[in-house]
Structures are given as structure tokens and as C-alpha cells.
Protein backbone atom coordinates (compact mmCIF):
# COMPACT_ATOMS: atom_id res chain seq x y z
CA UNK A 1 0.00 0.00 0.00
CA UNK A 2 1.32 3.83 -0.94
CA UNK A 3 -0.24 6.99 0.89
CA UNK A 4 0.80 9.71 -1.05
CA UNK A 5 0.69 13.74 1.23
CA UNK A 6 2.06 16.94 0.81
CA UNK A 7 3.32 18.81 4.10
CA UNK A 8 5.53 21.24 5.59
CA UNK A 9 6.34 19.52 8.72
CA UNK A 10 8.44 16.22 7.30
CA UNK A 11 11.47 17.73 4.85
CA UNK A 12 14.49 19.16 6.58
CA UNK A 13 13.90 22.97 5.03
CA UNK A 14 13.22 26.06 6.79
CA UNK A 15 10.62 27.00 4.15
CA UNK A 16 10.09 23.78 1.80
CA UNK A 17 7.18 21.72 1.30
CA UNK A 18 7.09 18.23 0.58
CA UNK A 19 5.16 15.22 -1.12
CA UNK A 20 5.28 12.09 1.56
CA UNK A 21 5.22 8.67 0.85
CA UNK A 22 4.22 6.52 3.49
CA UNK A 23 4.71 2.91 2.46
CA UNK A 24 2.93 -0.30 4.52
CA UNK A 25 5.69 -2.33 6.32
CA UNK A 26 7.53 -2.13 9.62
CA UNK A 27 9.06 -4.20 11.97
CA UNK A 28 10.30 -1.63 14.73
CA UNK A 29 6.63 -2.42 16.73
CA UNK A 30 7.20 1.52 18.33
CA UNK A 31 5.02 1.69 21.52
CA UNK A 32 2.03 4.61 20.37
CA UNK A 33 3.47 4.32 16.83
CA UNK A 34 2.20 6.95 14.61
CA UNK A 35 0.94 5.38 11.71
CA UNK A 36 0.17 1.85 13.33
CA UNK A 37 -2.14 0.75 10.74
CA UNK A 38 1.19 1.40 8.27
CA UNK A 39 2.91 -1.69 9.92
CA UNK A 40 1.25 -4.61 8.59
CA UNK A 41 2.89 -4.87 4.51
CA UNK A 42 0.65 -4.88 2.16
CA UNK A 43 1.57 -5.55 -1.22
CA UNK A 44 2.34 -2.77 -3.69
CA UNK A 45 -0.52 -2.89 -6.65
CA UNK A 46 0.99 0.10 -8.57
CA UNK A 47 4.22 -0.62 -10.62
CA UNK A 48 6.95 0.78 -9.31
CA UNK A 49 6.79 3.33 -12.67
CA UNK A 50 3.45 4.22 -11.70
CA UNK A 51 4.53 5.47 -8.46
CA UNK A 52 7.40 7.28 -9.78
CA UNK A 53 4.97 9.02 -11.71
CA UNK A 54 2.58 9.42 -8.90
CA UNK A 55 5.12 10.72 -7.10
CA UNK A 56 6.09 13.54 -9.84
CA UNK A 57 2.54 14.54 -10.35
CA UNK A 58 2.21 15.25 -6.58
CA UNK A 59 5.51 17.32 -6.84
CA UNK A 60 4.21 19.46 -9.82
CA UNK A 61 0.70 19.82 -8.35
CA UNK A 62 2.26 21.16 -4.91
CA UNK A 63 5.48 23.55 -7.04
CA UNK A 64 8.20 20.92 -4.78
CA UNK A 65 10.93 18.95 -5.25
CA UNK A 66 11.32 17.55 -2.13
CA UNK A 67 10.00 14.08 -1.68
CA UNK A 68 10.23 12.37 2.29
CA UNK A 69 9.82 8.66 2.08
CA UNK A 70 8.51 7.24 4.97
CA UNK A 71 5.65 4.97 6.30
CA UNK A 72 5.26 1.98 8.04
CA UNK A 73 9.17 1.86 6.88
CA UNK A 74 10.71 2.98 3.25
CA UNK A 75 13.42 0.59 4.14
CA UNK A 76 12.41 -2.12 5.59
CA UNK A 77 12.84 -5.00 3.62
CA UNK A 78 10.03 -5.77 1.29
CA UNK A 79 9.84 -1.89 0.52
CA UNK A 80 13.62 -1.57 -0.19
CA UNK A 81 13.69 -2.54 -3.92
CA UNK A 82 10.73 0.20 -4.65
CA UNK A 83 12.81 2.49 -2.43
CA UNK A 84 16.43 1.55 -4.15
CA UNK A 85 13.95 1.98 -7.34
CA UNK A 86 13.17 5.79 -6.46
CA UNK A 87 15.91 7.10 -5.58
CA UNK A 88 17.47 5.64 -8.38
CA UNK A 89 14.81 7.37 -10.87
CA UNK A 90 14.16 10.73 -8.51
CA UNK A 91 17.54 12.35 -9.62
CA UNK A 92 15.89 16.02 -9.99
CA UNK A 93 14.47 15.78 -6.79
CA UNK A 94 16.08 16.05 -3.27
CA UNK A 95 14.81 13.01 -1.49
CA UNK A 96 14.75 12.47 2.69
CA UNK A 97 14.14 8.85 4.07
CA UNK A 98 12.43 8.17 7.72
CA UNK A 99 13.24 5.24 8.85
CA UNK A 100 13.26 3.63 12.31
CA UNK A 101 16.48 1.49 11.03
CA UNK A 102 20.17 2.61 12.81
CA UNK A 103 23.04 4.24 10.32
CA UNK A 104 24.48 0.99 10.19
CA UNK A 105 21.83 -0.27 8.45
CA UNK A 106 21.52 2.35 6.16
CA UNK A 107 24.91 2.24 4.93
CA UNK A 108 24.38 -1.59 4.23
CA UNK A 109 21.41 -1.25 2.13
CA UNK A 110 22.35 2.25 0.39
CA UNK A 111 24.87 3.52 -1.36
CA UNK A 112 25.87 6.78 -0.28
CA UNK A 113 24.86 10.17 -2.23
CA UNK A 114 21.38 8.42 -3.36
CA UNK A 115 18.98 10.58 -1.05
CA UNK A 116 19.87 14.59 0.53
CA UNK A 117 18.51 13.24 3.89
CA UNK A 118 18.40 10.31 6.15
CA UNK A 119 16.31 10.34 9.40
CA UNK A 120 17.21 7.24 11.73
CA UNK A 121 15.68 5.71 14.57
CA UNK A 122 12.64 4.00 16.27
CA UNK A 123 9.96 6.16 18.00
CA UNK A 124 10.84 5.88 22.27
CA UNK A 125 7.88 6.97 23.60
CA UNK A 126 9.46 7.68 26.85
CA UNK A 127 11.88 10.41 24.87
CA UNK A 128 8.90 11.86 23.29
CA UNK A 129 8.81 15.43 22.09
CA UNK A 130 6.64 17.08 19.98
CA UNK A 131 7.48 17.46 15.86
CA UNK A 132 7.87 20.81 14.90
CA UNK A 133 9.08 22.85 12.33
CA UNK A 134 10.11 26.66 12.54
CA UNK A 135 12.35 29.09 10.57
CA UNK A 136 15.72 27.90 12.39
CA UNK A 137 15.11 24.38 13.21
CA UNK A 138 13.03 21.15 12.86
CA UNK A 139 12.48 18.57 16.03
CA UNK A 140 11.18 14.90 15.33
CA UNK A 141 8.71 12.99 17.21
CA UNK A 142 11.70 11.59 19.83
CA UNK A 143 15.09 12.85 20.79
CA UNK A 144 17.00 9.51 19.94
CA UNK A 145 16.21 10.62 16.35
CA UNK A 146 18.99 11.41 13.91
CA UNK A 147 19.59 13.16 11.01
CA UNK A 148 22.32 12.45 8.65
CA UNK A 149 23.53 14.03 4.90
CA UNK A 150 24.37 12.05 1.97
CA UNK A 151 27.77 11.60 3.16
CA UNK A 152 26.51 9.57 6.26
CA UNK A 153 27.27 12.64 8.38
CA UNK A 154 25.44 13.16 12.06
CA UNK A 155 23.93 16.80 11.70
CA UNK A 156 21.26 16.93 14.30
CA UNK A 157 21.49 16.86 18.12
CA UNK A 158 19.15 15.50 20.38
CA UNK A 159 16.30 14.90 17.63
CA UNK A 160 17.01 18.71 16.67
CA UNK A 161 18.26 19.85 13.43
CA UNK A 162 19.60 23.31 12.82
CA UNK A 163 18.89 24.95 9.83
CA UNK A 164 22.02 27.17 8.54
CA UNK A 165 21.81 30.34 7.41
């Protein structure tokens, strides 16, 4: 199953908006998960083309190029060949990933430079904070959470990422 949104809170921008993908599938079982009914997989009836054209439509429609994948999980493993698919195919676009999956992971699965964004980490509800986004910074749904570049680099502290001027 896709989900296809367009938000402001999700993309790593000051100012940008950006067309989610939520995608059924997730082992990480998060106590007061957010999208709970995401976590059973259910299988993908749109070819993977389709999507990618879904995908750009929802872009054009909402004047972005910013595309979060998310979900459920975008990596988890019967989503990561449409994922590996995407970013493969999504080259004018800057892409983020949310996944509950550690770096480690990430590097295994992905080869570095595919996405602009990778946010790691399972949902604690016991280091719960509340998601926002403002002119100077954006804070995800736990402070475990990390943000890294394309390089693999650790740019956010405490589930906080910094904008730079």
C-alpha cells in the first residue's frame, strides 16, 4: 500500500514543502506508533513506474521537489527494492528517508549520495517530544532521532536539526 501527502512539517527545510510517501511495512513495533495501521505490509498494486509518476505529479501539483519517504518503513525490507527503485529514478528531486532502522543499516542497504537526507531511529515513547518545524530548526517525534547528509554525516542533536543560514 502507498499513501501519497504533501506537508511542511516532514522535509528538513526552513521553508520547503514536501510530497510524503508513506509505504505499509515495519518491523520496529514503536510503543504509540504513529501510523500503526502502516505496519502490517501490504503488497504494492501500482508498478513501481506508476509510483514514480505518482510521485512527480504530486511534486508538480504542490510547485516541490522535495520528496520524504517514509511509512510503516521505506526501508524495511520488502519496501527496499521500490525504495532503491526511487531514488534511483528521482535524480531532480532532493529526497529524505524516515526510517526507524540505525546508520548501520543504512549504509548496508544504500549507497551513499542516493537521497539529501536520512532520518534514523525508532519512535521511544518515553523520549517523546513534539514534531515541529520553525524558521531555524526542525524537532522529530523523539530525541534519539537522527539526522544524517548524503555523506553519512550526524547533523542533528538530540532529535534537533539546525537549519544554517
Amino acid at each position: 500500500m502507498i499513501i501519497y501527502d504533501f506537508n511542511f512539517l516532514d522535509f528538513p527545510s526552513p521553508e520547503d514543502g514536501s510530497v510524503s510517501v508513506f509505504m505499509s511495512g515495519c518491523i520496529h513495533n514503536c510503543k504509540d506508533c504513529q501510523n500503526p495501521d502502516l505496519q502490517r505490509f501490504e503488497d504494492i498494486v501500482d508498478s513501481y513506474e506508476d509510483i514514480l509518476n505518482n510521485i512527480k505529479i504530486f511534486c508538480t501539483r504542490n510547485n516541490t521537489n522535495k520528496v520524504v519517504l517514509s511509512g510503516g518503513d521505506c526501508l524495511f525490507p520488502k519496501n527496499l527494492p521500490l525504495t532503491q527503485y526511487l531514488l534511483e529514478n528521482l535524480n531532480d528531486y532532493e529526497v529524505c528517508l524516515y526510517t526507524g532502522y540505525n546508520i548501520d543499516y543504512v549504509k548496508s542497504v544504500l549507497k551513499q549520495n542516493s537521497f539529501k537526507y536520512v532520518k534514523c531511529g525508532k519512535f521511544i515513547k518515553e523520549l517523546y517530544q513534539e514534531s515541529e518545524k520553525t524558521d531555524t530548526y526542525i524537532k522529530f517525534a523523539s530525541s534519539n532521532q537522527e539526522l544524517y547528509d548524503s555523506n553519512f554525516n550526524l547533523i542533528s542533536t538530540n532529535g534537533i536539526f539546525n537549519f544554517k543560514e
